[in-house]
Protein backbone atom coordinates (compact mmCIF):
# COMPACT_ATOMS: atom_id res chain seq x y z
CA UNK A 1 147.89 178.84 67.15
CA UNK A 2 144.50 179.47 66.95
CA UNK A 3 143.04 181.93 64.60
CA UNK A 4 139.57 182.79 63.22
CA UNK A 5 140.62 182.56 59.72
CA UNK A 6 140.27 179.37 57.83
CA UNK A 7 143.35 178.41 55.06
CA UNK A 8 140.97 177.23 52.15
CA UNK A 9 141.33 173.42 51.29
CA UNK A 10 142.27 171.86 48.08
CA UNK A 11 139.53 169.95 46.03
CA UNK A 12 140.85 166.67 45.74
CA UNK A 13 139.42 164.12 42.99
CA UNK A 14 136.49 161.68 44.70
CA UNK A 15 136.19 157.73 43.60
CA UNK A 16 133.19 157.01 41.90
CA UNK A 17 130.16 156.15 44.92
CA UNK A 18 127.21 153.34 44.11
CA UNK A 19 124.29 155.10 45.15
CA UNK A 20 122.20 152.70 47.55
CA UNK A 21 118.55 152.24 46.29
CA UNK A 22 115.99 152.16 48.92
CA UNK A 23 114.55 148.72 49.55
CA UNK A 24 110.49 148.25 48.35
CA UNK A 25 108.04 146.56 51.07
CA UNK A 26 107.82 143.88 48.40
CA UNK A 27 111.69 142.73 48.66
CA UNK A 28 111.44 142.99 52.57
CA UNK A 29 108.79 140.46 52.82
CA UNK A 30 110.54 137.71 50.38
CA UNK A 31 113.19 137.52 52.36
CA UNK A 32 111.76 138.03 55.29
CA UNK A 33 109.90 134.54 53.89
CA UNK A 34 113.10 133.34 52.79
CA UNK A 35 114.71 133.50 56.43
CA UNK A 36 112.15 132.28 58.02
CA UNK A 37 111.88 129.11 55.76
CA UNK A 38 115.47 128.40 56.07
CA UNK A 39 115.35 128.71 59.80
CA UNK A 40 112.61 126.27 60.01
CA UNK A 41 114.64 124.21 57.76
CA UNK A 42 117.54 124.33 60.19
CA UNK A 43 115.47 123.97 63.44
CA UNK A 44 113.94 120.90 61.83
CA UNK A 45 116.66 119.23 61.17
CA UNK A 46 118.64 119.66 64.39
CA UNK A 47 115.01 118.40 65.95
CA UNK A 48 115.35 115.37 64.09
CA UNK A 49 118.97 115.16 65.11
CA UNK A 50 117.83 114.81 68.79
CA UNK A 51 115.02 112.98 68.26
CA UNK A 52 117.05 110.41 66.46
CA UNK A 53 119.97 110.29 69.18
CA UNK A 54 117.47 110.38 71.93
CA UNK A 55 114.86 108.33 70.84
CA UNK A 56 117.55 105.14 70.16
CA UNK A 57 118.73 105.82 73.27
CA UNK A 58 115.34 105.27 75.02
CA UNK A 59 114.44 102.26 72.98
CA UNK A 60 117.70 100.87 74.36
CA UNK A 61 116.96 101.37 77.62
CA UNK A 62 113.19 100.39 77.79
CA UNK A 63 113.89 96.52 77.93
CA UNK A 64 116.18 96.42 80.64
CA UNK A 65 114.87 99.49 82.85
CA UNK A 66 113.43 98.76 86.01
CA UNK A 67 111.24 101.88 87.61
CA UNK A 68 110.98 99.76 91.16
CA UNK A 69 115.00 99.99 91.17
CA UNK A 70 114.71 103.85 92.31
CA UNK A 71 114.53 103.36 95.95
CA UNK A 72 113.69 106.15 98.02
CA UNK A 73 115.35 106.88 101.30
CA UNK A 74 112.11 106.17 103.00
CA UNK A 75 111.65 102.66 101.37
CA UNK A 76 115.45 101.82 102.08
CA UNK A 77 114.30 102.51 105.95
CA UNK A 78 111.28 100.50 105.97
CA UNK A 79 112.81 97.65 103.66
CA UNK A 80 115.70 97.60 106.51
CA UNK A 81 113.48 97.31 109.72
CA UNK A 82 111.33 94.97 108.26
CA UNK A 83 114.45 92.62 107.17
CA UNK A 84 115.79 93.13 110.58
CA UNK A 85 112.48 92.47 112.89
CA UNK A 86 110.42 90.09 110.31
CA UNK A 87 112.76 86.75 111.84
CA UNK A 88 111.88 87.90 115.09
CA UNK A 89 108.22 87.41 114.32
CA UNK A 90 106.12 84.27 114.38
CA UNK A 91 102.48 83.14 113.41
CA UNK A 92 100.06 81.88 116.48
CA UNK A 93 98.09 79.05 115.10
CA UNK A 94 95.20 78.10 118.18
CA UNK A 95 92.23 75.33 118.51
CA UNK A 96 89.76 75.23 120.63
CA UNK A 97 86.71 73.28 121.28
CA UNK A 98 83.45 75.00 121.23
CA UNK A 99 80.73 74.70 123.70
CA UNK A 100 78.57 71.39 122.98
CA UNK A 101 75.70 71.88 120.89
CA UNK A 102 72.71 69.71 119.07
CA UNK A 103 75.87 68.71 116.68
CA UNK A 104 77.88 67.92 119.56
CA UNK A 105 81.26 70.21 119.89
CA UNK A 106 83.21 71.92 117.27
CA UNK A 107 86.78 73.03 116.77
CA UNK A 108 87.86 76.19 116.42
CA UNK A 109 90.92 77.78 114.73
CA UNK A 110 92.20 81.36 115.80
CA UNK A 111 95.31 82.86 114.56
CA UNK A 112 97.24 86.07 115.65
CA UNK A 113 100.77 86.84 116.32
CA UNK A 114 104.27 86.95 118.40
CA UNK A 115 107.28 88.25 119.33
CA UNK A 116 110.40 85.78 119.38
CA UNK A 117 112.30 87.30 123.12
CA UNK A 118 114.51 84.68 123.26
CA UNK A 119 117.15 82.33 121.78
CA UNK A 120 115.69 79.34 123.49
CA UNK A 121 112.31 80.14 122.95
CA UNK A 122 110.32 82.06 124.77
CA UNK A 123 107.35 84.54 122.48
CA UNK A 124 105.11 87.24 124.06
CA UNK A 125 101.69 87.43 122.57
CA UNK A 126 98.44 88.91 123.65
CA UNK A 127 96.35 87.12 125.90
CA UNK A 128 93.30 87.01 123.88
CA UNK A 129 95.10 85.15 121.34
CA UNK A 130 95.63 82.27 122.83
CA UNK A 131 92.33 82.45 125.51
CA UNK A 132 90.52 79.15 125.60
CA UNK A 133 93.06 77.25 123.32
CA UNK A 134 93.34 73.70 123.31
CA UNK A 135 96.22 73.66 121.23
CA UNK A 136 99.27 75.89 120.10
CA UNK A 137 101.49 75.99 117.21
CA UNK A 138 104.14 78.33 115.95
CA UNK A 139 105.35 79.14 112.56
CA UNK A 140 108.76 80.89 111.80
CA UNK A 141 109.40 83.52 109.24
CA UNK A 142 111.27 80.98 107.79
CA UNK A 143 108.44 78.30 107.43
CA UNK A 144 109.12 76.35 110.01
CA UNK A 145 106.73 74.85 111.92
CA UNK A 146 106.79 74.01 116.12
CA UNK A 147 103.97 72.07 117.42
CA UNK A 148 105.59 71.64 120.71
CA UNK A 149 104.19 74.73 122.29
CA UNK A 150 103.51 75.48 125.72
CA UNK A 151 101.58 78.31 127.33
CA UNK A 152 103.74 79.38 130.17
CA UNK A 153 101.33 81.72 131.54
CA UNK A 154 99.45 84.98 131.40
CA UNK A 155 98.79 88.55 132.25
CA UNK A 156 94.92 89.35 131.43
CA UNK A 157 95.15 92.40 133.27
CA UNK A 158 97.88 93.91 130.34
CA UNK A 159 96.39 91.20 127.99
CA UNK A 160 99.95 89.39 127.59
CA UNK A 161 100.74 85.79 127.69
CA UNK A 162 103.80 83.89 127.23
CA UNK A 163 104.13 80.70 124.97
CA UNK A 164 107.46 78.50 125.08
CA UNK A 165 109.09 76.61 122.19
CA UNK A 166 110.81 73.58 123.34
CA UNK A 167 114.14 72.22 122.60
CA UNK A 168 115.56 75.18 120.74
CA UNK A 169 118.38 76.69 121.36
CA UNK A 170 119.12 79.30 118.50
CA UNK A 171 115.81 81.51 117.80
CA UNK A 172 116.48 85.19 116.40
CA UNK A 173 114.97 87.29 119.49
CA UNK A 174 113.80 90.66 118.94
CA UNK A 175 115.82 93.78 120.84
CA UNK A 176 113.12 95.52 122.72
CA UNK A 177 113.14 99.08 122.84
CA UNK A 178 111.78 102.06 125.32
CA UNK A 179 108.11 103.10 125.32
CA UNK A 180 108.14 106.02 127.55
CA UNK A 181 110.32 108.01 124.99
CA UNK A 182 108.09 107.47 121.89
CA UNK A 183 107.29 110.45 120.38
CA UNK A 184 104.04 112.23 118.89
CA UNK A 185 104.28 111.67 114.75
CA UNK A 186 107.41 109.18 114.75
CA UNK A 187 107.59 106.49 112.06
CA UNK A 188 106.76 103.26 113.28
CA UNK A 189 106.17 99.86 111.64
CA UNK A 190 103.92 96.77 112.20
CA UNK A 191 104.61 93.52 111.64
CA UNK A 192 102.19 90.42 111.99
CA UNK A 193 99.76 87.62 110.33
CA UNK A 194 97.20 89.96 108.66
CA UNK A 195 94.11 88.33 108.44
CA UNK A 196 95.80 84.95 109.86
CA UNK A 197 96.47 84.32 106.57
CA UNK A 198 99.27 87.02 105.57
CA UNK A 199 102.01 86.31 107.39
CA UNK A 200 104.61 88.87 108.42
CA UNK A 201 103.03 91.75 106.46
CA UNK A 202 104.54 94.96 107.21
CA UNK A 203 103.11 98.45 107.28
CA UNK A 204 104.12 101.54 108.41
CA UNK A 205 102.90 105.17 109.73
CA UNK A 206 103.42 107.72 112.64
CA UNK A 207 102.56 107.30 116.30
CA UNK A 208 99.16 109.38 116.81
CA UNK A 209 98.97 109.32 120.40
CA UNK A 210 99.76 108.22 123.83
CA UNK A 211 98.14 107.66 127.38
CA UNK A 212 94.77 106.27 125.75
CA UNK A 213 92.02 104.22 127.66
CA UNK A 214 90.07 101.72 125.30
CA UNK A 215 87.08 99.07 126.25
CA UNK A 216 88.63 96.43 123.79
CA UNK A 217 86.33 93.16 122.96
CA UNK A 218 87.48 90.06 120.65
CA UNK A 219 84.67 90.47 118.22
CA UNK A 220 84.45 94.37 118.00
CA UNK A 221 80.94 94.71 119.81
CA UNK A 222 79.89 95.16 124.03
CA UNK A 223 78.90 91.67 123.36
CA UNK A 224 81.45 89.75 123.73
CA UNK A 225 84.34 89.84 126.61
CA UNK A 226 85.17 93.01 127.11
CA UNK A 227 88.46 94.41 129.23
CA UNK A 228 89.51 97.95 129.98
CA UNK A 229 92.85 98.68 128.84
CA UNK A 230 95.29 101.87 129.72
CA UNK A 231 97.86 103.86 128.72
CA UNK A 232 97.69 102.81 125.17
CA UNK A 233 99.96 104.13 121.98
CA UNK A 234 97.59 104.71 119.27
CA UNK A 235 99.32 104.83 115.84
CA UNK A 236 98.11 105.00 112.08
CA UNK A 237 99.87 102.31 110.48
CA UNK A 238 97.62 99.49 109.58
CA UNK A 239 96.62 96.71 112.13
CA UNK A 240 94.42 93.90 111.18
CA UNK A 241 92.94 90.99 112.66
CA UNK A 242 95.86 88.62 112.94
CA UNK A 243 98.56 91.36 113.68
CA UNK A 244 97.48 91.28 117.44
CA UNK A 245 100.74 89.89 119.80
CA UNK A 246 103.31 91.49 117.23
CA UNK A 247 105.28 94.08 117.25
CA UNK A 248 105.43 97.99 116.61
CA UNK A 249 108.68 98.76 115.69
CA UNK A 250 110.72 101.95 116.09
CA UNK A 251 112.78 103.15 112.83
CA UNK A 252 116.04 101.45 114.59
CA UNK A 253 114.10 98.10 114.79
CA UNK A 254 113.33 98.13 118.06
CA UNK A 255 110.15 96.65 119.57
CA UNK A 256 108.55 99.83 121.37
CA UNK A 257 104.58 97.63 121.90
CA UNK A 258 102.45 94.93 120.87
CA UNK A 259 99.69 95.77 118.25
CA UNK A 260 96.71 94.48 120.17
CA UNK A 261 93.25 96.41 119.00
CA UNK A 262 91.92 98.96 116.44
CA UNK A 263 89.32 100.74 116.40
CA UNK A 264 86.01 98.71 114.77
CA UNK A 265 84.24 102.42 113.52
CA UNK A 266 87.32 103.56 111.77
CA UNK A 267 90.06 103.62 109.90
CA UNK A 268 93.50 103.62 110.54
CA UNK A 269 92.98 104.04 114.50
CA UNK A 270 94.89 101.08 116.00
CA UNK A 271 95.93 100.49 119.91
CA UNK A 272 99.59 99.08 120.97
CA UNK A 273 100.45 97.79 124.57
CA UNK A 274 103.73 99.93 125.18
CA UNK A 275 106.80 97.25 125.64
CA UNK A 276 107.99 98.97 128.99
CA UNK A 277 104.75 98.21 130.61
CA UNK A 278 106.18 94.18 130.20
CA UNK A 279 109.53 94.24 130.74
CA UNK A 280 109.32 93.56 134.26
CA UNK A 281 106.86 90.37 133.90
CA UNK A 282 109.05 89.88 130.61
CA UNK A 283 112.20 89.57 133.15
CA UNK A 284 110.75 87.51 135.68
CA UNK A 285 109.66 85.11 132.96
CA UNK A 286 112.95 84.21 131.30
CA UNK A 287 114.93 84.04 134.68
CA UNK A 288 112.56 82.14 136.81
CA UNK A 289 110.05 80.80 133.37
CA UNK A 290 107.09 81.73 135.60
CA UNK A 291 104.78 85.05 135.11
CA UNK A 292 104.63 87.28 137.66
CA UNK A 293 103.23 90.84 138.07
CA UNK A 294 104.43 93.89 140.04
CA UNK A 295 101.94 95.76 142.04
CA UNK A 296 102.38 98.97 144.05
CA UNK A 297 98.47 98.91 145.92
CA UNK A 298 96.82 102.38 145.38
CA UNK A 299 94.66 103.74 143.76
CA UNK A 300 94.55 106.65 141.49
CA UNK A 301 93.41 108.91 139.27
CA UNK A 302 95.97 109.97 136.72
CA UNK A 303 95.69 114.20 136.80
CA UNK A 304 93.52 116.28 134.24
CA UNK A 305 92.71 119.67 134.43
CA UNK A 306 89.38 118.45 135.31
CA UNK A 307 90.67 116.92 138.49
CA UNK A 308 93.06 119.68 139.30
CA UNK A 309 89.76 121.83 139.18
CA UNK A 310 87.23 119.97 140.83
CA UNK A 311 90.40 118.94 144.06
CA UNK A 312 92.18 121.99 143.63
CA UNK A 313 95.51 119.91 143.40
CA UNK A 314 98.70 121.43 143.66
CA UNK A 315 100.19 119.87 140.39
CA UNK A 316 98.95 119.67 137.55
CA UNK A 317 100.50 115.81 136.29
CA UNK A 318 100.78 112.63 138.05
CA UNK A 319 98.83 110.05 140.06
CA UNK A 320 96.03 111.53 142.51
CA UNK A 321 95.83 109.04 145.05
CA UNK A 322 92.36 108.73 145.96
CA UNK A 323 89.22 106.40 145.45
CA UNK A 324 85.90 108.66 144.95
CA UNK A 325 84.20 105.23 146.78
CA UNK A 326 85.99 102.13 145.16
CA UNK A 327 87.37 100.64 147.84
CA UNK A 328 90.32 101.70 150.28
CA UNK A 329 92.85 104.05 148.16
CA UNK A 330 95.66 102.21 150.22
CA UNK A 331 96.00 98.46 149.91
CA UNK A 332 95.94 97.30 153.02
CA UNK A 333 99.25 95.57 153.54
CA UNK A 334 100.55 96.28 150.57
CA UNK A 335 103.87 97.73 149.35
CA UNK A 336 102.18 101.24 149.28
CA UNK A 337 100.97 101.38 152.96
CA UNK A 338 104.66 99.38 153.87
CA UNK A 339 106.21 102.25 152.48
CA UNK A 340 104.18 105.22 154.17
CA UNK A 341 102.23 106.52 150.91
CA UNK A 342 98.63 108.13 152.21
CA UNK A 343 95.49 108.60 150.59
CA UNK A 344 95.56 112.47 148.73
CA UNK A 345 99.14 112.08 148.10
CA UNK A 346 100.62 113.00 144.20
CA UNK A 347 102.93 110.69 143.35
CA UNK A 348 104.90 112.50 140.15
CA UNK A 349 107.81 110.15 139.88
CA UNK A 350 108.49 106.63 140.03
CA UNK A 351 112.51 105.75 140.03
CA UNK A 352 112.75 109.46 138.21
CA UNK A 353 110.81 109.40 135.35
CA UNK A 354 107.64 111.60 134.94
CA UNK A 355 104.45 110.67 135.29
CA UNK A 356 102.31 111.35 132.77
CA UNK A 357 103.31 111.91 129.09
CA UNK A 358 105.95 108.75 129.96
CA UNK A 359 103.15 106.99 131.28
CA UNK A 360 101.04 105.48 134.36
CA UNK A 361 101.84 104.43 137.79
CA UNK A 362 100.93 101.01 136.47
CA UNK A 363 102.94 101.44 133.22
CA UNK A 364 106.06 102.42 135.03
CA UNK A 365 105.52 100.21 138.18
CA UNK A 366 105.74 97.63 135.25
CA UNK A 367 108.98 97.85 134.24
CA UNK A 368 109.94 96.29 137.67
CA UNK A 369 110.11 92.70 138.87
CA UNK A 370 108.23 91.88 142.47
CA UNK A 371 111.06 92.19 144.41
CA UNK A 372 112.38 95.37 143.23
CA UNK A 373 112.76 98.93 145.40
CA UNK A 374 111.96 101.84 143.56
CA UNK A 375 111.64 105.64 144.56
CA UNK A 376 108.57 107.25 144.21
CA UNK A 377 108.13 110.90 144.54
CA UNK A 378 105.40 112.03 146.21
CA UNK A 379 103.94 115.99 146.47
CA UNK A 380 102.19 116.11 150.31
CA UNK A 381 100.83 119.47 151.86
CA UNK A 382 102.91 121.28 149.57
CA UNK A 383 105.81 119.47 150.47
CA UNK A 384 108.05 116.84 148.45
CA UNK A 385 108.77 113.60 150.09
CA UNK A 386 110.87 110.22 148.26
CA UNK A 387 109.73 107.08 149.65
CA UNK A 388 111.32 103.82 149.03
CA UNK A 389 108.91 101.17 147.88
CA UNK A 390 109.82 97.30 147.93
CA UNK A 391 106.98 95.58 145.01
CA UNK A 392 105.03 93.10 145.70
CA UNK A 393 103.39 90.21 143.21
CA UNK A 394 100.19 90.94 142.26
CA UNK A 395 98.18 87.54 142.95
């Protein structure tokens, strides 16, 4: 129970206390000092611990280290197309007589590069590589050199030839891939004689463009012989003299064009035929050995927004059939005219596939043998027609 009275306590005897004496600045700082020297003591010696542990470890290592053994996922990609495509790609040795001078006539020696397409030995080049050669003679990634080389024929027009090794029977051929679905900034490699002296070198960079128009010349001036070429890829990665005839390769290894021009006032601007554009003439060549162009027989002018403006077109891709002057924009008994297709037409499709980012008339029509029916689809007075077109051979 609580009460406010207190029951007084009984005193009870207290042990003896140390009284504490307070501490002077003085002793705080020496062992303050003290502390702090033992600390760096400690931390000294555990450095040296690590340091010694470490350090032998290093020295072990340093011998038998190699830094190029850290591959990076990009150079494992790279390393792998270029194994896979480099056997697939051969050097183009030419000679040619020169025109007869005061010191009579000289030989020349060219050198560029091609594309292995088949076991028995059929390559793809570019045209100007081999233009006005005497003589022709492959060599192999392997070393191995053919000197029984003939041309089987060309394409100026798409500046492609074909050159046949005889008597072989067991040549790596390259896979050929699909132009019209390259894309904007993909990774693409180049293969070829740099130089004609460097022979498969490889480099690599992104696709840069597509659709481009160049006036290409075989010494880089308005000079010399000039030809107009369309529908171009333009890509980044390095393409010297030499590389012209091989191939631009896809990060699955697959041929997508042939590295045929750069750009003579800068850098890093090169200009690839795209590989659909030859599969047709590629086709005819290794079932009938003979080179042989589709052709459709318009002509066109492939849709800006210029043109849209200035014609008031109704779409705003595709082929404008029309002439501005050149000549009849029907071929007069051609496949075009056979198959009902009339000047002002649009043609936006051939066998499906866009017109436009995919590519040209030309480009597409070029996928196709002479021979072959494909559908094009045409916009008319606002209305959509398909119209069955049997290809002739362009002569």
């Amino acid at each position: 129970m609580d009460t406010d009275s207190q029951t007084p306590e009984v005193e009870q005897p207290q042990a003896p206390v140390k009284k504490q004496r307070p501490r002077s600045r003085n002793s705080k700082i020496i062992l303050g000092t003290i502390g702090l020297v033992l600390l760096c003591l400690a931390a000294g010696m555990f450095g040296s611990f690590l340091y010694a542990k470490y350090n032998k470890t290093v020295t072990q290592l340093a011998p038998s280290y190699d830094g190029n053994a850290v591959v990076t996922q990009e150079e494992e990609d790279i390393a792998s197309v270029a194994a896979k495509v480099s056997p697939s790609v051969v050097s183009v040795l030419t000679k040619s007589q020169s025109r007869s001078s005061y010191y009579g006539a000289t030989e020349q020696e060219g050198a560029g590069t091609g594309i292995i397409i088949s076991k028995d030995g059929y390559i793809l080049t570019n045209n100007h590589v081999i233009d006005g050669a005497n003589t022709v003679t492959i060599v192999a990634a392997d070393g191995t050199t053919y000197d029984n080389v003939k041309v089987v024929g060309r394409d100026p027009l798409n500046d492609v030839a074909f050159l046949k090794i005889n008597d072989v029977s067991d040549l790596p051929a390259a896979q050929l891939g699909d132009s019209k679905s390259v894309r904007i900034g993909q990774k693409v490699v180049a293969i070829g004689n740099a130089l004609g002296q460097y022979q498969n070198t490889v480099t690599s960079g992104i696709i840069s463009g597509t659709g481009r128009s160049v006036t290409a010349s075989t010494d880089g001036t308005a000079a010399g012989d000039t030809e107009e070429l369309t529908d171009l890829i333009q890509t980044d990665a390095a393409i010297n003299s030499g590389n012209s005839g091989g191939p631009l390769v896809n990060m699955a290894g697959q041929v997508i064009g042939i590295n045929t021009a750069i750009a003579s006032d800068a850098n890093s601007v090169g200009f690839v035929i795209p590989i659909s554009s030859t599969k047709g003439v590629i086709a005819g060549v290794l079932s009938s050995g003979k080179v042989s162009r589709a052709y459709l027989g318009v002509r066109y002018m492939t849709i800006t927004a210029e043109l849209v403006k200035k014609y008031d077109l109704s779409a705003k891709q595709g082929a404008y059939v029309f002439s501005e002057g050149n000549g009849a924009a029907i071929t007069a008994g051609s496949p075009a005219e056979a198959a009902g297709v009339k000047e002002k037409d649009i043609i936006t499709k051939v066998n499906g596939v866009d017109i436009g980012a995919k590519g040209s008339v030309a480009t597409l029509v070029g996928e196709y043998k002479p021979g072959d029916t494909v559908e094009l689809t045409i916009l008319r007075d606002g209305r959509t027609l398909n119209l069955k077109v049997t290809l002739g051979a362009y002569k």
